[in-house]
N, C-alpha and C. Protein backbone atom coordinates (compact mmCIF):
# COMPACT_ATOMS: atom_id res chain seq x y z
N UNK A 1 -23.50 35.54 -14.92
CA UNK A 1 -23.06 34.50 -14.00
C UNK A 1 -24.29 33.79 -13.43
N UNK A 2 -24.17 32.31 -13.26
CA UNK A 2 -25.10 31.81 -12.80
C UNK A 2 -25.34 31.70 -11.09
N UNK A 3 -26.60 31.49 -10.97
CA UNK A 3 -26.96 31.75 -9.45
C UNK A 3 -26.41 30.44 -8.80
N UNK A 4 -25.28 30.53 -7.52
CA UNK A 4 -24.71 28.84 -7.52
C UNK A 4 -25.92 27.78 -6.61
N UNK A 5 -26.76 28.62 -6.41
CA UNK A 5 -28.26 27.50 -5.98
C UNK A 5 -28.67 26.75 -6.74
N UNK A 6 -28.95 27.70 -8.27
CA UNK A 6 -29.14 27.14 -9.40
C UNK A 6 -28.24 26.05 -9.55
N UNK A 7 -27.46 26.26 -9.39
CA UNK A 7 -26.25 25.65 -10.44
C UNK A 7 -26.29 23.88 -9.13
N UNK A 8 -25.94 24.25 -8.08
CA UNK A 8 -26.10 23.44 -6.83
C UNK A 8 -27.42 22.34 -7.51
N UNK A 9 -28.33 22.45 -7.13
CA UNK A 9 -29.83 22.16 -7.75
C UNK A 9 -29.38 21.12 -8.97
N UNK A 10 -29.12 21.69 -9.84
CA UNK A 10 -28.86 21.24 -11.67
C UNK A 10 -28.24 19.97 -11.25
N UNK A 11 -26.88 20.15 -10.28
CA UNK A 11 -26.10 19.43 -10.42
C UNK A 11 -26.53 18.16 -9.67
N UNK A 12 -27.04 18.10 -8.61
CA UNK A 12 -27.77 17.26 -8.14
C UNK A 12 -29.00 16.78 -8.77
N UNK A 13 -29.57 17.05 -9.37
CA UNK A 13 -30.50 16.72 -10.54
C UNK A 13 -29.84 15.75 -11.39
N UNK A 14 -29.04 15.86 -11.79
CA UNK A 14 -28.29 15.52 -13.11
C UNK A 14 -27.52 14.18 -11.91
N UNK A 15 -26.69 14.35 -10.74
CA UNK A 15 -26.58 13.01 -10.15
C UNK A 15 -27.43 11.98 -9.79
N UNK A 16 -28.85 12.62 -9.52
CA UNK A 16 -29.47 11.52 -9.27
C UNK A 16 -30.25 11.05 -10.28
N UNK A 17 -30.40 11.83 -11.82
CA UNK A 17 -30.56 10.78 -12.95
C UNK A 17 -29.22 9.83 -13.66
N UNK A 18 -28.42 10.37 -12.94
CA UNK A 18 -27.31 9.53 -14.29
C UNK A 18 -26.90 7.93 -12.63
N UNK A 19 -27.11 8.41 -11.38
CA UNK A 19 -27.69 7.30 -10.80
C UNK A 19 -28.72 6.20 -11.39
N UNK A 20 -30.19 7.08 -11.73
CA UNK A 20 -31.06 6.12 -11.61
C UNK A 20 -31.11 5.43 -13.03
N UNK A 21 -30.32 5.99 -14.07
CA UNK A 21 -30.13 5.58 -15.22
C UNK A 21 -29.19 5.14 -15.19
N UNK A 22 -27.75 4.72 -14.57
CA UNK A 22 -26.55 4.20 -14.83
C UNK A 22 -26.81 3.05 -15.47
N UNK A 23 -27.37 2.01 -15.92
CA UNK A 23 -27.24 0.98 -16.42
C UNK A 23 -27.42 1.17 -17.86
N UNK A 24 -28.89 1.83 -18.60
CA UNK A 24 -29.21 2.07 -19.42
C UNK A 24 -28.17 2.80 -19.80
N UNK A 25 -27.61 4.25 -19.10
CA UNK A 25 -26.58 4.71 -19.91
C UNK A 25 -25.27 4.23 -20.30
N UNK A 26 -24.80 3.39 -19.45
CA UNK A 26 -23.68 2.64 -19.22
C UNK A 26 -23.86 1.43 -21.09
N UNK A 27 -25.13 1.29 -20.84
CA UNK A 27 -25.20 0.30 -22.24
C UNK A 27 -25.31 0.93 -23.76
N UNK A 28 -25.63 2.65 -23.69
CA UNK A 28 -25.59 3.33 -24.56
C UNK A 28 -24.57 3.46 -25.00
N UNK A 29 -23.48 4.32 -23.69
CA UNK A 29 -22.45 4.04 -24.48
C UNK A 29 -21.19 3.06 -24.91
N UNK A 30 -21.30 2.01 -24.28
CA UNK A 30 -20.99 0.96 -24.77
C UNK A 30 -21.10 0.62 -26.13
N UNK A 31 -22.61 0.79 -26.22
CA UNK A 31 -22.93 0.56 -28.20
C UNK A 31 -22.37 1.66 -29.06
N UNK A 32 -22.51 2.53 -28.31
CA UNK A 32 -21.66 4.02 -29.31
C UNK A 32 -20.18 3.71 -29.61
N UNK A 33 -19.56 3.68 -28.88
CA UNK A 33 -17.92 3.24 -28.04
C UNK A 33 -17.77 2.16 -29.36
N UNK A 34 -18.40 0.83 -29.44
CA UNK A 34 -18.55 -0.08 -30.52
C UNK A 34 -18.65 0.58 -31.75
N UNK A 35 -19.54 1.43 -32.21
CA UNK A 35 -19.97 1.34 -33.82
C UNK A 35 -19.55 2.59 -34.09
N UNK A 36 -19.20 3.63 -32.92
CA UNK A 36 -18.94 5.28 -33.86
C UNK A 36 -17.31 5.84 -33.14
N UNK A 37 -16.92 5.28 -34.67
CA UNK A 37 -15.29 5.32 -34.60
C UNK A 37 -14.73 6.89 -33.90
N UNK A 38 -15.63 7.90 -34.01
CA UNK A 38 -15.40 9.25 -33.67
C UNK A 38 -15.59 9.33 -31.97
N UNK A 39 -16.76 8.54 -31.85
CA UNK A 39 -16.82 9.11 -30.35
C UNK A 39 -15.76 7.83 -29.52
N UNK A 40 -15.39 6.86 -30.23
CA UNK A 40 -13.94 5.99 -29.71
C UNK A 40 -12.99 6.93 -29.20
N UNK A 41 -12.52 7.55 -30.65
CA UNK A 41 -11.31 8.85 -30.93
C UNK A 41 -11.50 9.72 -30.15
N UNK A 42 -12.81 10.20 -29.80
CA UNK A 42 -12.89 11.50 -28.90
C UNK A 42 -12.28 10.80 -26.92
N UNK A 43 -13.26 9.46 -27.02
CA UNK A 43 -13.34 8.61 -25.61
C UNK A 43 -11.97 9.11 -24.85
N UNK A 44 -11.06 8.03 -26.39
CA UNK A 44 -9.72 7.82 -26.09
C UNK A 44 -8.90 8.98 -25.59
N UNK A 45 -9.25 9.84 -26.32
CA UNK A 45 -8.30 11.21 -26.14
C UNK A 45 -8.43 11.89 -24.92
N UNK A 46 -10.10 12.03 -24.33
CA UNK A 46 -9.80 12.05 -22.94
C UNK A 46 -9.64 11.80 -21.76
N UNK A 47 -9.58 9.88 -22.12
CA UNK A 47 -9.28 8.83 -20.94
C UNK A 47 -7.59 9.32 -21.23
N UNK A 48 -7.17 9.10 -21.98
CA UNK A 48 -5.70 9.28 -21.95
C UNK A 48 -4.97 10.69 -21.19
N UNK A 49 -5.71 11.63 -21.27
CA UNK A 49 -5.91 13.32 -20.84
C UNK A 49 -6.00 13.13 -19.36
N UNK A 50 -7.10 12.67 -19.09
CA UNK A 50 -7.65 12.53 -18.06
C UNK A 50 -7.93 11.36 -17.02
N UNK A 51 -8.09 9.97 -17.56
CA UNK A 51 -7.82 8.80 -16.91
C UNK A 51 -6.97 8.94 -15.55
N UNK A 52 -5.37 9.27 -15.89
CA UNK A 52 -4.63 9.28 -14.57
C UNK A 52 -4.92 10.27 -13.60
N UNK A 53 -5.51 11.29 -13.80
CA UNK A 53 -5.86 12.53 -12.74
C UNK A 53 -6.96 11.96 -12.11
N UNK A 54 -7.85 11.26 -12.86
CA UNK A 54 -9.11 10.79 -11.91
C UNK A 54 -8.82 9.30 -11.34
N UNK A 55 -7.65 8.59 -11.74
CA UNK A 55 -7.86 7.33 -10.69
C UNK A 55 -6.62 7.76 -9.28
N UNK A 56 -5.83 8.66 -9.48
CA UNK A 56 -4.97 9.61 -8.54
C UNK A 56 -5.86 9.53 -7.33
N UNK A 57 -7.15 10.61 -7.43
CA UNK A 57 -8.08 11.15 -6.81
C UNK A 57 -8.89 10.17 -6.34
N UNK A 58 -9.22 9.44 -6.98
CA UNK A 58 -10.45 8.12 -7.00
C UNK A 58 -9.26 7.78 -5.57
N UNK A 59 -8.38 6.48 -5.92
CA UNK A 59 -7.63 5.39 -5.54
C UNK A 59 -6.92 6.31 -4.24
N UNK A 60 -6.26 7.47 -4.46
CA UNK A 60 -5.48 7.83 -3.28
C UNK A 60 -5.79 9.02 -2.79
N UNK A 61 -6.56 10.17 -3.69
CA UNK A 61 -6.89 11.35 -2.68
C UNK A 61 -5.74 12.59 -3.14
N UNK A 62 -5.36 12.00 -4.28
CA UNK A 62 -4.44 13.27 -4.09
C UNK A 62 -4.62 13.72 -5.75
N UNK A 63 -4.03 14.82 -6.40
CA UNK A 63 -3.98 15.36 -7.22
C UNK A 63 -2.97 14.85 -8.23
N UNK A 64 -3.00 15.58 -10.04
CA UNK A 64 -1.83 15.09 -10.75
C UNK A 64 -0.52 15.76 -10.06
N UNK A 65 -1.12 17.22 -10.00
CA UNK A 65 -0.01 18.14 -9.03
C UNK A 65 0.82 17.92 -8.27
N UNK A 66 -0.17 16.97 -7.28
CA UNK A 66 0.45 16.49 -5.97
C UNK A 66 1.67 15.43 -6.05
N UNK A 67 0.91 14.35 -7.25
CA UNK A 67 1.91 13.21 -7.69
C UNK A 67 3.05 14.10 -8.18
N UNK A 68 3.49 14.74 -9.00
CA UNK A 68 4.33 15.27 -9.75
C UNK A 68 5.07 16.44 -8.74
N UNK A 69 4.64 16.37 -7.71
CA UNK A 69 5.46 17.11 -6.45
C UNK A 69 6.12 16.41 -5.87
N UNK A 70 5.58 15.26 -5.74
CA UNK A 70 6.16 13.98 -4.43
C UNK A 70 7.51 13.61 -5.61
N UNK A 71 7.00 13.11 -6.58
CA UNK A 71 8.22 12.78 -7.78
C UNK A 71 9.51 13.94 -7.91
N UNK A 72 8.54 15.04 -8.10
CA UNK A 72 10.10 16.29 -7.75
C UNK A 72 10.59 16.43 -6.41
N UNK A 73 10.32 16.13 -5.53
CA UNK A 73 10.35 16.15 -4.23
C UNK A 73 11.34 14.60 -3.97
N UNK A 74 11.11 13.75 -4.68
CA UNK A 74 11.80 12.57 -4.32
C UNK A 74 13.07 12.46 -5.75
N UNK A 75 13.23 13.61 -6.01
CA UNK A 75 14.53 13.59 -7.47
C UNK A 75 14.15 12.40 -8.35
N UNK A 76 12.94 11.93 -8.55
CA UNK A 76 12.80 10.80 -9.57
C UNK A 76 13.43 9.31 -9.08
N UNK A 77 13.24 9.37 -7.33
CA UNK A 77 13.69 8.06 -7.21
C UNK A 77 13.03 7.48 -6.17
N UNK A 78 13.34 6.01 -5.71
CA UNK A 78 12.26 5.49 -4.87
C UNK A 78 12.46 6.17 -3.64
N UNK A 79 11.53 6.05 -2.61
CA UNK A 79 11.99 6.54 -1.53
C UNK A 79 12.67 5.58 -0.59
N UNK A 80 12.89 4.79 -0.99
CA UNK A 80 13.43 3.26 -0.28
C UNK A 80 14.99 3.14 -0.29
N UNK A 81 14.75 2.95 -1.98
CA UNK A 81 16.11 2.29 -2.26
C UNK A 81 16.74 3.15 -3.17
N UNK A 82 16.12 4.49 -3.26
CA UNK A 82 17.08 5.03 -4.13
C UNK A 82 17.24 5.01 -5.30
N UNK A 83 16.86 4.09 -6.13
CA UNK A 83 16.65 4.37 -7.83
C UNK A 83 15.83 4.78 -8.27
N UNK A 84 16.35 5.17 -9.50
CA UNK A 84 15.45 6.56 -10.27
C UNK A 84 14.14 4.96 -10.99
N UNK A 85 13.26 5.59 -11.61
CA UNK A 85 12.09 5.03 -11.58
C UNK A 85 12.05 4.64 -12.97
N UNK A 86 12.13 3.46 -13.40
CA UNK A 86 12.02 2.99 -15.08
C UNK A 86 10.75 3.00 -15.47
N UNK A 87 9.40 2.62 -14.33
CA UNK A 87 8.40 2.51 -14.71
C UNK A 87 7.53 3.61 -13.37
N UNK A 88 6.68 3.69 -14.05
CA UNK A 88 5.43 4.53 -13.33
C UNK A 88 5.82 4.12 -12.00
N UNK A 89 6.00 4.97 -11.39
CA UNK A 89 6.19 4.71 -9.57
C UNK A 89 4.84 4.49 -8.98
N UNK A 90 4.75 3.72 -7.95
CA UNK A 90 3.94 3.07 -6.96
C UNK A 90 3.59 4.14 -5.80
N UNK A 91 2.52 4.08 -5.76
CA UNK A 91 2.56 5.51 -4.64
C UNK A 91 2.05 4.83 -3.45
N UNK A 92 2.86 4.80 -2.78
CA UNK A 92 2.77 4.41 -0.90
C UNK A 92 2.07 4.67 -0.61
N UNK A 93 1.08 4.37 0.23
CA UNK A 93 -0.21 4.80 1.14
C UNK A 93 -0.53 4.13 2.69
N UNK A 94 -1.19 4.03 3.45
CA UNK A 94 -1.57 3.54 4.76
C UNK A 94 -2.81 2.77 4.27
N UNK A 95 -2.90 1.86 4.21
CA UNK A 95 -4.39 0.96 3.95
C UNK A 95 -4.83 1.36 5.38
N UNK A 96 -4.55 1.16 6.27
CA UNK A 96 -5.38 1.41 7.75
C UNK A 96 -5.79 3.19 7.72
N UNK A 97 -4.67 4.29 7.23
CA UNK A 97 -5.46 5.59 7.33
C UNK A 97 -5.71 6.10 5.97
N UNK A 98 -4.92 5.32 4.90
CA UNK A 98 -5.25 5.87 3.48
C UNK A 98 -4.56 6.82 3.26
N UNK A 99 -3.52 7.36 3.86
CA UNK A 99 -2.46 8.77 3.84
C UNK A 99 -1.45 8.86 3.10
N UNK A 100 -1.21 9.66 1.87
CA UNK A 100 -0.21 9.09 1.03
C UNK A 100 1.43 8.85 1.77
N UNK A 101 2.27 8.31 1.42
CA UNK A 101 3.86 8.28 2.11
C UNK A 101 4.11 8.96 1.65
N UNK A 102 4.59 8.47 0.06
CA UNK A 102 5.69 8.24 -1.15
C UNK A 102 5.83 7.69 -2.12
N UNK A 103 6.65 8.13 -2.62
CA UNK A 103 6.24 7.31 -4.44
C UNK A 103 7.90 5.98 -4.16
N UNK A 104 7.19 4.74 -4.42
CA UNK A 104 8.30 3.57 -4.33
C UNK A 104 8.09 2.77 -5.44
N UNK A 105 9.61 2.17 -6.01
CA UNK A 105 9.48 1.09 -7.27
C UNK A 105 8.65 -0.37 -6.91
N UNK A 106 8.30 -0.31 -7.54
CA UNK A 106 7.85 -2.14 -7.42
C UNK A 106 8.13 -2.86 -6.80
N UNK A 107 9.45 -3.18 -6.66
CA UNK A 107 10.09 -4.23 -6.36
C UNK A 107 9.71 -3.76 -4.18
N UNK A 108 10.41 -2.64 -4.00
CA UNK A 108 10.32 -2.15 -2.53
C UNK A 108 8.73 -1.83 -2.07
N UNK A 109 7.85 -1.17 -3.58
CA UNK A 109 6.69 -1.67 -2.87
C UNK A 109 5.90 -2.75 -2.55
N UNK A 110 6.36 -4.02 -3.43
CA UNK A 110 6.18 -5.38 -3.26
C UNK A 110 6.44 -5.90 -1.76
N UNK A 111 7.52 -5.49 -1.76
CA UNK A 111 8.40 -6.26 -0.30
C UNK A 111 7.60 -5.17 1.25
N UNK A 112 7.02 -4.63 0.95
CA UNK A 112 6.35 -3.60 2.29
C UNK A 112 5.00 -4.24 2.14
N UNK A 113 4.19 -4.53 1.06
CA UNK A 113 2.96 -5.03 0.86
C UNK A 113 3.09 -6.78 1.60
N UNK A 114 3.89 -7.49 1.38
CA UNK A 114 4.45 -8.61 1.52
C UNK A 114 4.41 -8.73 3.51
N UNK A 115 5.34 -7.51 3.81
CA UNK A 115 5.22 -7.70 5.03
C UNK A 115 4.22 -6.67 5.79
N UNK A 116 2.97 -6.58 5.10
CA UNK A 116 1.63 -5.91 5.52
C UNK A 116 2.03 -4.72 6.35
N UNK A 117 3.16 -4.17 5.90
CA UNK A 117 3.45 -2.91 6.51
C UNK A 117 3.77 -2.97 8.33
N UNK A 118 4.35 -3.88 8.36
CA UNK A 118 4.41 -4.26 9.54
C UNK A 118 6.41 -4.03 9.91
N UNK A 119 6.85 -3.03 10.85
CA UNK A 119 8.24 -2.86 11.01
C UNK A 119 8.93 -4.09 11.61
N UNK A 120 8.23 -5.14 12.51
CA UNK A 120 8.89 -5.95 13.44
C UNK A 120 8.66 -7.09 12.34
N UNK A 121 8.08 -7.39 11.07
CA UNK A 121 8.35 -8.45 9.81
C UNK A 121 9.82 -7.89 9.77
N UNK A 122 9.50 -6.50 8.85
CA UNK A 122 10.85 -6.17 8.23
C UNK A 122 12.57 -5.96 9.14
N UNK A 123 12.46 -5.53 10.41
CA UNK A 123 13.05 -5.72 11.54
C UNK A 123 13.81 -7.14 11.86
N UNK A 124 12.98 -8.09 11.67
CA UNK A 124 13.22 -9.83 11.89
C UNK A 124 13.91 -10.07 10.15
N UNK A 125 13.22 -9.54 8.99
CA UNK A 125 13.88 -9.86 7.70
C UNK A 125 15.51 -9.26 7.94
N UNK A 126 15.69 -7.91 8.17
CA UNK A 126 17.48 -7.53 8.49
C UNK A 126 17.79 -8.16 9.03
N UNK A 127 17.19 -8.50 9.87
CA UNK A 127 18.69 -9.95 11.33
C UNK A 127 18.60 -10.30 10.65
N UNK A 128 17.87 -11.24 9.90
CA UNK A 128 18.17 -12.62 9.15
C UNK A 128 19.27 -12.32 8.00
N UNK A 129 18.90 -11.23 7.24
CA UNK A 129 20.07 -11.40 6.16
C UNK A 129 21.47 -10.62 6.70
N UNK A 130 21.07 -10.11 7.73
CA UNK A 130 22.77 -9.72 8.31
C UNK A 130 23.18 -10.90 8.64
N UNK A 131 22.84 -12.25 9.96
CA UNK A 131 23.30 -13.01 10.46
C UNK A 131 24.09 -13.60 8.99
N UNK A 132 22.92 -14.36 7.97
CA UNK A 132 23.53 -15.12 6.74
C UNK A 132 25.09 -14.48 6.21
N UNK A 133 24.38 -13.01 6.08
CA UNK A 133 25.63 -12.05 5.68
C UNK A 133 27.03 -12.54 6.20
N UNK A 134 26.84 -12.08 7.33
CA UNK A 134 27.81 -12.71 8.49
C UNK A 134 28.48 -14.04 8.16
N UNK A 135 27.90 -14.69 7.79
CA UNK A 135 27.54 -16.07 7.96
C UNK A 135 28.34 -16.76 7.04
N UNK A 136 28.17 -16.10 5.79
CA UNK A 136 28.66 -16.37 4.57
C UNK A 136 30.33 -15.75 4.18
N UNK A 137 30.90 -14.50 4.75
CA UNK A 137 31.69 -13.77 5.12
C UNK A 137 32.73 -13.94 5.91
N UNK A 138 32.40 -15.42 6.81
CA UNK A 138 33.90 -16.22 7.49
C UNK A 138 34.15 -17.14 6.80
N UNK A 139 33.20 -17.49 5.93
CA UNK A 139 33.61 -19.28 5.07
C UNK A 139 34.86 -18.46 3.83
């Protein structure tokens, strides 16, 4: 077993060259990625593996685990409106604390983004389509 000082050490070593080299390496493999069909095939196989677990973590802080809890946790449907999910669900968050909600469809996470997460937008949007409701319902 390795000593984790060692290992601590290495690893920070190894961040602050692939820092001070990020460009140069970044253009290596770029040219590899281009001309060697194998290390494409290999790329691909573990952006596809791995891609969604690291922009999860990156973008919101949470795990594949975690996503795939909130989804069993929400029976495969929005947390809004209730339908099951045709496409990759939208995962709710707090731009002001960054805290995940919930996993919501498009369409309901559109309409919360729209009114910047703000209850007294969405509050003023119900009167309005109740009054119309109303409205439309004596004619």
């Amino acid at each position: 077993m390795e000593d984790p000082d060692f290992r601590a050490r290495r690893a920070e070593s190894r961040r602050a060259y692939m820092a001070t080299n990020r460009e140069r390496l970044n253009a290596q493999n770029r040219q590899r990625y281009a001309t060697n069909p194998e290390f494409r095939t290999r790329s691909n196989a573990w952006n596809a593996k791995n891609g969604r677990r690291r922009k999860l973590m990156e973008r919101y802080g949470i795990s594949l685990e975690e996503f795939d809890h909130l989804l069993t946790e929400q029976r495969g449907a929005c947390a809004i409106c209730g339908r099951t999910f045709d496409r990759t669900p939208c995962i709710d968050h707090s731009h002001r604390t960054g805290k995940t909600r919930g996993l919501l469809c498009r369409k309901c996470n559109a309409g919360l983004g729209f009114y910047d997460d703000d209850p007294a937008f969405m509050g003023t949007a119900v009167a309005y389509l109740q009054y119309w409701k109303s409205k439309h319902a004596e004619s």
